[in-house]
Protein backbone atom coordinates (compact mmCIF):
# COMPACT_ATOMS: atom_id res chain seq x y z
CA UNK A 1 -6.52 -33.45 -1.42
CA UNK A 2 -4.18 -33.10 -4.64
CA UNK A 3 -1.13 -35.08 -4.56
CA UNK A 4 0.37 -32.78 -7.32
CA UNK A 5 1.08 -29.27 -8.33
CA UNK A 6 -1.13 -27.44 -10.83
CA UNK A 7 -2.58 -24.43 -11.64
CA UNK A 8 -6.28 -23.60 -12.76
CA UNK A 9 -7.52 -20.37 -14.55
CA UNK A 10 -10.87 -19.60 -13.06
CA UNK A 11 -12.02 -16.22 -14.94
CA UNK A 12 -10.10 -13.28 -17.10
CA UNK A 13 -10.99 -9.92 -17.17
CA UNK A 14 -8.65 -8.06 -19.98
CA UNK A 15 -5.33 -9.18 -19.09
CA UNK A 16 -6.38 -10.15 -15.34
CA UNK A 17 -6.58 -13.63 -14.40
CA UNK A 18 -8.32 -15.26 -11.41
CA UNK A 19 -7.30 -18.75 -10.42
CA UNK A 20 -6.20 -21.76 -7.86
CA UNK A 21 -2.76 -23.20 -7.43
CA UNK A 22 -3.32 -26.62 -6.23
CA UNK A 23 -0.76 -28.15 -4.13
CA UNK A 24 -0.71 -31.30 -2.19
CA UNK A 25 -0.42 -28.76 0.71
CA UNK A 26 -3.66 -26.93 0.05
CA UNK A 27 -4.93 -24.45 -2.51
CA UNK A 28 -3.57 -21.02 -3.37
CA UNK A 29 -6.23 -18.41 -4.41
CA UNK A 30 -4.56 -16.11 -7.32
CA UNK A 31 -3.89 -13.55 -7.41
CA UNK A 32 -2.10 -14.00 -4.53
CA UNK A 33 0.25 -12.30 -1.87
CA UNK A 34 2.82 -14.36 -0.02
CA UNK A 35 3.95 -12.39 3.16
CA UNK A 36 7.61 -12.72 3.30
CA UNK A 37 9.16 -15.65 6.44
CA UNK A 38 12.69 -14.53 5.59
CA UNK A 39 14.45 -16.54 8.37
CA UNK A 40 11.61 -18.73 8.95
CA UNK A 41 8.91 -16.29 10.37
CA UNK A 42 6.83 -13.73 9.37
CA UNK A 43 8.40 -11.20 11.62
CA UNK A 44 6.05 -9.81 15.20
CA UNK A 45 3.29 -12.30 13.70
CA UNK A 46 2.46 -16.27 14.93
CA UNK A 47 1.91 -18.46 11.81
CA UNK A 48 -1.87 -18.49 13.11
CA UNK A 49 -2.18 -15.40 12.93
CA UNK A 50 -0.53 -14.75 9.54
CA UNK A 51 -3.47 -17.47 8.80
CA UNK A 52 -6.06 -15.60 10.04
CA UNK A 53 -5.13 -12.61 7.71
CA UNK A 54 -6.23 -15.05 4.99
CA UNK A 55 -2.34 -15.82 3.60
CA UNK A 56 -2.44 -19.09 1.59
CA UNK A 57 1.17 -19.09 1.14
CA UNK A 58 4.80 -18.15 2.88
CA UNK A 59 7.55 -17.27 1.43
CA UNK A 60 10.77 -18.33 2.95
CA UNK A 61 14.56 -16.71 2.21
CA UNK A 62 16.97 -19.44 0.70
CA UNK A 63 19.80 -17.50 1.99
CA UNK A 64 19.20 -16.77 5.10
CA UNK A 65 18.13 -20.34 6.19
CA UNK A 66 21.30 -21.70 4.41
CA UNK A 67 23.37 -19.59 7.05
CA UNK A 68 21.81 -19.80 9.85
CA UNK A 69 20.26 -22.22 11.21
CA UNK A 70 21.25 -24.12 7.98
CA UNK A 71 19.69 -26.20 5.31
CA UNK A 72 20.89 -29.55 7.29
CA UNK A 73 19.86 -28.23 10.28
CA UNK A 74 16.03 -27.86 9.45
CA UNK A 75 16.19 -31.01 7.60
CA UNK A 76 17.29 -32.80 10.65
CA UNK A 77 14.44 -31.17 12.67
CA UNK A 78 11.77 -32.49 9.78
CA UNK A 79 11.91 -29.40 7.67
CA UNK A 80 10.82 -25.67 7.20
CA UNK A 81 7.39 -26.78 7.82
CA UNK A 82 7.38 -28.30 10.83
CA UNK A 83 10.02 -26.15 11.80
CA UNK A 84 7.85 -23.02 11.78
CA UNK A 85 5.18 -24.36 12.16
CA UNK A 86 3.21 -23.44 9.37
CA UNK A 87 1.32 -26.53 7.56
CA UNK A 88 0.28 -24.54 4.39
CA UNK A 89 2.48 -23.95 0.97
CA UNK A 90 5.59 -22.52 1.23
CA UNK A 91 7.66 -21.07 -1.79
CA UNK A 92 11.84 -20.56 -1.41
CA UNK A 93 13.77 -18.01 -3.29
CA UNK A 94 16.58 -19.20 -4.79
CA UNK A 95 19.20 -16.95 -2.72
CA UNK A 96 20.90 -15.50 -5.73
CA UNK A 97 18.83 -11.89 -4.94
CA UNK A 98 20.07 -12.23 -1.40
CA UNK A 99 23.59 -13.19 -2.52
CA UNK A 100 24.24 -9.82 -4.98
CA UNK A 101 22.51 -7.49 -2.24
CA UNK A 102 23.97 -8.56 1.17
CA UNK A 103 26.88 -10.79 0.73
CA UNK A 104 30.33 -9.85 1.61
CA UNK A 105 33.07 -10.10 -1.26
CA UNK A 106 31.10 -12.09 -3.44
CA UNK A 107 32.84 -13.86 -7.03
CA UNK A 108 30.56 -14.15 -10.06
CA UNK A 109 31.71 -17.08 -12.89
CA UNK A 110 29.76 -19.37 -14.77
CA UNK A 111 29.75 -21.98 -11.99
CA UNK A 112 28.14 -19.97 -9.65
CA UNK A 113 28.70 -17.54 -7.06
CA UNK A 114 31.27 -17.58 -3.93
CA UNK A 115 30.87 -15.43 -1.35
CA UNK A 116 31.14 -14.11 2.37
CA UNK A 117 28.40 -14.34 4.71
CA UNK A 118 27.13 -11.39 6.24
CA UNK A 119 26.97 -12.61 9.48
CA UNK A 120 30.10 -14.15 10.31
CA UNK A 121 32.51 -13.90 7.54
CA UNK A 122 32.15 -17.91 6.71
CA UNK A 123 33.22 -18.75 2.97
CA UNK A 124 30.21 -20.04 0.58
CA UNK A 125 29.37 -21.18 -3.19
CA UNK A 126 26.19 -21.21 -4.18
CA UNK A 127 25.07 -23.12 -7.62
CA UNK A 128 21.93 -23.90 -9.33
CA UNK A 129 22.43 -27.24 -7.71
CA UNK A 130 23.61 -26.11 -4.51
CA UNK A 131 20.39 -23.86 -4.53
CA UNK A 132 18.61 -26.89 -5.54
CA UNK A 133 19.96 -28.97 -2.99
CA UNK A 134 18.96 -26.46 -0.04
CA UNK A 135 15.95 -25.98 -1.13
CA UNK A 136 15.03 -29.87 -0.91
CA UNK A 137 16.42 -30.07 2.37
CA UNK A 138 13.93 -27.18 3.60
CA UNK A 139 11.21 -28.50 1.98
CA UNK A 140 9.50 -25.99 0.11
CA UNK A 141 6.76 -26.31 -2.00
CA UNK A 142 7.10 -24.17 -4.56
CA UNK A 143 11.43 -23.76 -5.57
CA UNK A 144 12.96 -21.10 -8.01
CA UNK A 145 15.43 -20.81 -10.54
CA UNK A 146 19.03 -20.19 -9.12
CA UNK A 147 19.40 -17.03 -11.21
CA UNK A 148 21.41 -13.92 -11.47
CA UNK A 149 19.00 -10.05 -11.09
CA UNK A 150 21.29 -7.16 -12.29
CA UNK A 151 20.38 -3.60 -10.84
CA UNK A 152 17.99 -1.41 -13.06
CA UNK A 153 19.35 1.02 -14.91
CA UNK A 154 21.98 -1.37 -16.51
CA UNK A 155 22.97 -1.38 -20.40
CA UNK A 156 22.04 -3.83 -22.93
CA UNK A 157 25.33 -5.74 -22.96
CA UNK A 158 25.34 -6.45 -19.17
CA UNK A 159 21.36 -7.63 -19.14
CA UNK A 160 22.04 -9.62 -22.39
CA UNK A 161 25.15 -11.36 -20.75
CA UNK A 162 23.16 -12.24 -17.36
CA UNK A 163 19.90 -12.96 -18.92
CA UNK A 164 21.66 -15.91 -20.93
CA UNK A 165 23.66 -16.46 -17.62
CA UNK A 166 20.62 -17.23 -15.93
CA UNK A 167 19.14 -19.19 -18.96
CA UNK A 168 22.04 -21.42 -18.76
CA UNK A 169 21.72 -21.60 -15.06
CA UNK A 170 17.59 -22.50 -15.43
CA UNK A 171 18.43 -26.01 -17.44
CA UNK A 172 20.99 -26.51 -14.78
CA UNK A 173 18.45 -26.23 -12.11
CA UNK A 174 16.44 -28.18 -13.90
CA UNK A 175 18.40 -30.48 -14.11
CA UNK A 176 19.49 -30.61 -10.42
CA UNK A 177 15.84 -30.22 -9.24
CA UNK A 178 14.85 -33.92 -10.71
CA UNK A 179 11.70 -35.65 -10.48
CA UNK A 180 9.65 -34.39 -6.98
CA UNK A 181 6.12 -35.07 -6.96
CA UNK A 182 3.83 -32.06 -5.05
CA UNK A 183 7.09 -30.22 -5.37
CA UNK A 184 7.09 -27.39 -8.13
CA UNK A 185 9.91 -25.69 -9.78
CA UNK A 186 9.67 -21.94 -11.13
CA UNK A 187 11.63 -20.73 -13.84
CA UNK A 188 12.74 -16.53 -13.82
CA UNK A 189 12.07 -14.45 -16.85
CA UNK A 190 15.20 -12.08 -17.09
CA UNK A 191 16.26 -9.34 -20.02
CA UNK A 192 15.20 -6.24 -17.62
CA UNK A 193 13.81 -3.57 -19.17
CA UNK A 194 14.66 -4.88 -22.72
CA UNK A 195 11.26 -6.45 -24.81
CA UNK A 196 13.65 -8.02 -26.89
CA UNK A 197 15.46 -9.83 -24.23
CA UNK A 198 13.17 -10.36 -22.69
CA UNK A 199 11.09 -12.64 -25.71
CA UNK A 200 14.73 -14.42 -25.57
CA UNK A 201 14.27 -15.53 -22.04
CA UNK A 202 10.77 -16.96 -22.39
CA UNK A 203 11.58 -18.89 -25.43
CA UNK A 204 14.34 -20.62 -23.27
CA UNK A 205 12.36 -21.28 -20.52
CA UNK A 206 9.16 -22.34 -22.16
CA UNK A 207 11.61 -25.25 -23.64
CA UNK A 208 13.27 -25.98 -20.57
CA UNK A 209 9.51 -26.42 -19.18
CA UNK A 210 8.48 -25.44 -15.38
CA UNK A 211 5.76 -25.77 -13.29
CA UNK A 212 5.11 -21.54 -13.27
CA UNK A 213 7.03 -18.65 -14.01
CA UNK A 214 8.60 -15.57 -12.67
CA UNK A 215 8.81 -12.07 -14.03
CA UNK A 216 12.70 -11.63 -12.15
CA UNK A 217 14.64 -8.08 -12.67
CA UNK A 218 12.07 -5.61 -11.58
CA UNK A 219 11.45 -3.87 -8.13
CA UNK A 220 15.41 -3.26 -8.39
CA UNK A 221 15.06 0.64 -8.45
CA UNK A 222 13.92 0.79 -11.91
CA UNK A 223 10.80 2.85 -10.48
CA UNK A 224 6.41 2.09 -11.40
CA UNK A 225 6.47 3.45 -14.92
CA UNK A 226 9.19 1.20 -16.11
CA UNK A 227 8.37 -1.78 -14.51
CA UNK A 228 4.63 -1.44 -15.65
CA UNK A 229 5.96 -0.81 -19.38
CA UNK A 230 7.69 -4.63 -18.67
CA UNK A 231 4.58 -5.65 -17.89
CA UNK A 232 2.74 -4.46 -20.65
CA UNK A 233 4.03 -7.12 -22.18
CA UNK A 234 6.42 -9.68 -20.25
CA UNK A 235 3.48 -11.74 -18.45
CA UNK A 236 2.28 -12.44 -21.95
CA UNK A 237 5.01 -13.60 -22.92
CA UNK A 238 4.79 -16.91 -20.57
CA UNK A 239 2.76 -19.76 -20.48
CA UNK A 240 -1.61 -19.21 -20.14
CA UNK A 241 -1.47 -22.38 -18.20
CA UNK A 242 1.00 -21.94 -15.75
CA UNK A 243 0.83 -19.30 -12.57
CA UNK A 244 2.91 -15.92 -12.99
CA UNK A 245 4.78 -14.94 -10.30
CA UNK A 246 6.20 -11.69 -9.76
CA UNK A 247 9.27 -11.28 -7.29
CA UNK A 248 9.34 -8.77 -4.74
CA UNK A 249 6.49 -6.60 -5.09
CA UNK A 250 5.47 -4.19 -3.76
CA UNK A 251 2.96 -1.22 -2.49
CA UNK A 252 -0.78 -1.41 -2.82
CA UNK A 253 -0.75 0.15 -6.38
CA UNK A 254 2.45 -1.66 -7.67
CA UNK A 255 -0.23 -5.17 -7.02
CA UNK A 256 -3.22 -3.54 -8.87
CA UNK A 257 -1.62 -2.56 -11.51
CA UNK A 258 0.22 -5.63 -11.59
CA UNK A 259 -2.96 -7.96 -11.50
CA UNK A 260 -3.79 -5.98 -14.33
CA UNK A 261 -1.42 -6.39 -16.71
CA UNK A 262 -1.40 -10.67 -16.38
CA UNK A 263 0.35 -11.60 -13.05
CA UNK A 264 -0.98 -13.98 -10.33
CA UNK A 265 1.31 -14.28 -7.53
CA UNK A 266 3.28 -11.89 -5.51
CA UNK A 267 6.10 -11.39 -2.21
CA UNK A 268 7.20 -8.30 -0.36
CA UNK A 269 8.28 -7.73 3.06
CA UNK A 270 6.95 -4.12 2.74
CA UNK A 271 3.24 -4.33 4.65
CA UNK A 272 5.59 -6.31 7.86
CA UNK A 273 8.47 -3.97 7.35
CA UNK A 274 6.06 -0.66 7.59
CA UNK A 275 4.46 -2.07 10.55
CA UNK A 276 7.03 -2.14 12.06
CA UNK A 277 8.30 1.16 11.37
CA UNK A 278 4.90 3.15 12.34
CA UNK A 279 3.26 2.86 8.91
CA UNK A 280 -0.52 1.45 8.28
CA UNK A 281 -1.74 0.49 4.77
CA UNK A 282 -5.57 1.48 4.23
CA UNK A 283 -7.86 2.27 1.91
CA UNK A 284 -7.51 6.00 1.95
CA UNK A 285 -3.65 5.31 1.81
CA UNK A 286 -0.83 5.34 4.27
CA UNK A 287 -1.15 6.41 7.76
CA UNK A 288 1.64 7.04 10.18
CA UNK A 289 0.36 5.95 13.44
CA UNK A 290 3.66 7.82 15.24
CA UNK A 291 2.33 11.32 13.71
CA UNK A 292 0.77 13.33 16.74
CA UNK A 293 -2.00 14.18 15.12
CA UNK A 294 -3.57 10.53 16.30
CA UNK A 295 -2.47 10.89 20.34
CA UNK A 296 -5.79 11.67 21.15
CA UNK A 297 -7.82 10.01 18.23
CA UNK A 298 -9.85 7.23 19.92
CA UNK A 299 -11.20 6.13 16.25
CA UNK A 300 -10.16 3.15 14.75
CA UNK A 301 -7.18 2.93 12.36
CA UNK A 302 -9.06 1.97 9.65
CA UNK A 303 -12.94 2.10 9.56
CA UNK A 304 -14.90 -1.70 8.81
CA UNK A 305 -11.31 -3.64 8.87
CA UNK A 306 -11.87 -7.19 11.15
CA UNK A 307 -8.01 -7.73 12.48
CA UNK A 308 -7.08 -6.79 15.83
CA UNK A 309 -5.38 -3.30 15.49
CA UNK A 310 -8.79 -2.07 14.53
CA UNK A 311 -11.76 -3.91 16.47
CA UNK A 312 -10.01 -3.86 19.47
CA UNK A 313 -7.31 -0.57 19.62
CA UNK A 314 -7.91 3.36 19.32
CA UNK A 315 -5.33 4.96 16.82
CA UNK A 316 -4.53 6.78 20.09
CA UNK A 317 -3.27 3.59 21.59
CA UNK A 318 -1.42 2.87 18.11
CA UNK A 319 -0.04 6.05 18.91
CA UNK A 320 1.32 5.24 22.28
CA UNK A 321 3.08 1.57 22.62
CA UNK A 322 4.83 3.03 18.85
CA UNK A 323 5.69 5.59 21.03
CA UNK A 324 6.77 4.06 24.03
CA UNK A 325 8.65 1.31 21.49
CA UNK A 326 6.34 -1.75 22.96
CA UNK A 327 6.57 -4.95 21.25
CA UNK A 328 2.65 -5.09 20.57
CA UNK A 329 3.13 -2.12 18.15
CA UNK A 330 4.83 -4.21 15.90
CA UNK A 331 2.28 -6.93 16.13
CA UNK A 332 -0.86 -4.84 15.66
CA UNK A 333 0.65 -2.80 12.59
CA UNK A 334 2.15 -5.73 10.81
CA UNK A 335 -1.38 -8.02 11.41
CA UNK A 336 -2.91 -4.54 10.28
CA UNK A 337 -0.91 -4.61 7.14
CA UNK A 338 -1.18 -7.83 6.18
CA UNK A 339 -4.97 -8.07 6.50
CA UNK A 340 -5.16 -5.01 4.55
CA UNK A 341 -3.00 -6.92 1.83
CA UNK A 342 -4.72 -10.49 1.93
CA UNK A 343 -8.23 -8.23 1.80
CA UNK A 344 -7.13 -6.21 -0.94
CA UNK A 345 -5.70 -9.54 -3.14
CA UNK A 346 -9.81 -11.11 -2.39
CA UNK A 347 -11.72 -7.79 -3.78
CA UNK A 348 -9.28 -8.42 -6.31
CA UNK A 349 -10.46 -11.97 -7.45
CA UNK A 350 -13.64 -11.38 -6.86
CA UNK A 351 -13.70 -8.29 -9.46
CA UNK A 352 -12.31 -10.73 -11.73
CA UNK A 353 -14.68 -13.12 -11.27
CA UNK A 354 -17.63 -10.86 -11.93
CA UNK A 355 -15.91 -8.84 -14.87
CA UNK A 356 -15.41 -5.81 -12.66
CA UNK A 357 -11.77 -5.04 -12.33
CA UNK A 358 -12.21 -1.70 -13.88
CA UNK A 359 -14.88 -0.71 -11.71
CA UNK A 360 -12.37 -2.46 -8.73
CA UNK A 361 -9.49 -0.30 -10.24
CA UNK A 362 -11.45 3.38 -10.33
CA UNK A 363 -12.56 2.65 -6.90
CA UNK A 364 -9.56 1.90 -5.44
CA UNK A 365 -7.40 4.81 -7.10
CA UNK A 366 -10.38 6.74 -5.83
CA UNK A 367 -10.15 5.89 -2.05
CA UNK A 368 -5.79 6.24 -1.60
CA UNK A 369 -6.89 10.08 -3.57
CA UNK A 370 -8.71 10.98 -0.41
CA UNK A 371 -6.44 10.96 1.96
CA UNK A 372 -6.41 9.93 5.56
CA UNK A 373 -9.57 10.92 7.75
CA UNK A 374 -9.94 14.37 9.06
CA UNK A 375 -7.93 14.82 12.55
CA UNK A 376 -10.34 15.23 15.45
């Protein structure tokens, strides 16, 4: 087994890559989609499970584990791994996202930011090395950039003065991060929706020098068209050699036409979030299971799919504990989801591989046209 991070480019087709992220932890295929452990679990899912739906890699929320149960806490207990019980990679946000979307009363200055917590009201400051520091008491694997994401639309002035905020911010993480063996640090392209900017920001982190890179500053309401014009030509903007990573994305198309345009790695907590709310991803698109149109459908939810909801359940029993608001809805939808997501992220590197992602891409845009099955 590797006892150090690194990242090898397997195949290209156009601007689509198809790779491994070694880690002393175990391999990451790419591209990749990290199901989101906010407060160390992958919510109505066992980490065997989540496993089993052929995740490489967690992602766990900085945040969140800073406030409760705490960094010390899970350091004391032998860290996030053991703690969850998940033995593979696991990458940690920085918290600044989490800080400027949910924090209470929160005080931006060059230092950092000082804020409330949402849950209790309890006074914090959070730093690049403060972020640094939690992070190496949970453990992670893979650690990002303390950074700050301004909301989409925003005007050139405010990106320029956070983009060289968070430049400023990446040599002080850095800095603060040190010399960790197996342990990889990310740095987070910023400039939003600016090209220009956005050049600026991977100049100064390609001299800073990380371990991979993050397209930050998109999937923050900006909509597909403009975040897909950022990635016409952001991802080529960063290193060949190094994984791309970009944060907090998104729906089945967002990924595809994501992979597409140069990125390898990917988060969202929108195939766990949907199961729980009723909502299947599949190939013909999304299905909502609590529509009444399935009470009586004793088909599967999705036709040929190997995880649980579908070999073993009738939509019509999807139907009912949604319904009836039974805990196994939850688990079935969001194992669902997430097998539909690893699955999707495989046929992915395998069109790489065999200079199909075109083909891969027509197909797929082909099958969410159709439209859910006819009702019985």
């Amino acid at each position: 087994m590797t006892q150090r991070f690194s990242y090898q480019l397997q195949s290209t087709d156009g601007q689509a890559r198809q790779g491994i992220v070694h880690t002393p932890r175990g391999d990451i295929r790419t591209p990749a989609f990290m199901p989101v452990g906010t407060a160390a679990t992958v919510k109505a899912m066992m980490p065997s499970s989540v496993r089993e739906t052929g995740a490489d890699i967690l992602l766990g929320n900085t945040y969140h584990l800073m406030l409760r149960p705490t960094a010390e806490r899970i350091a004391s207990l032998g860290g996030l791994h053991r703690f969850m019980n998940w033995d593979g990679p696991i990458l940690t946000d920085s918290g600044g996202f989490q800080v400027m979307s949910l924090a209470e009363l929160r005080k931006l200055t060059e230092e950092g930011v000082s804020f409330r917590s949402h849950i209790d009201g309890s006074r914090h400051m959070l730093t690049p090395e403060r972020s640094m520091e939690i992070q190496r008491l949970l453990g992670s694997d893979i650690v990002m950039c303390f950074d700050e994401c301004p909301a989409l639309p925003a005007d050139r002035a405010r990106l320029e003065s956070s983009m060289q905020l968070s430049m400023r911010w990446a040599q002080r993480s850095r800095d603060a991060f040190g010399d960790r063996p197996g342990h990889a640090l990310f740095g987070i392209q910023q400039g939003g929706d600016d090209e220009e900017l956005r050049g600026q920001s991977a100049e100064a982190l390609r001299a800073i020098e990380f371990d991979g890179y993050a397209v930050g500053g998109l999937a923050v309401g900006e909509g597909q068209e403009i975040m897909f014009r950022v990635l016409d030509y952001a991802p080529a903007m960063l290193p060949t050699d190094k994984p791309r990573y970009l944060m907090g994305v998104g729906k089945p198309d967002d990924l595809v036409g994501a992979v597409k345009r140069g990125i390898d790695m990917f988060d969202c907590v929108l195939p766990s979030r949907s199961g729980r709310t009723g909502q299947a991803f599949t190939a013909r698109g999304v299905v909502n299971i609590k529509n009444a149109r399935h009470q009586d459908d004793p088909r599967p939810l999705e036709e040929g799919c190997p995880c649980p909801a579908c070999s073993g359940y009738s939509r019509a029993y999807l139907h009912h504990v949604f319904r009836a608001k039974e805990i196994i809805s939850s688990m079935l939808l969001t194992w669902h989801n997430l097998t539909y997501y690893q699955r999707l992220m495989a046929d992915m590197r395998a069109a790489i591989a065999e200079q199909k992602f075109a083909e891969f891409e027509a197909k797929f845009h082909a099958g969410r046209a159709q439209g859910d099955v006819e009702p019985v």
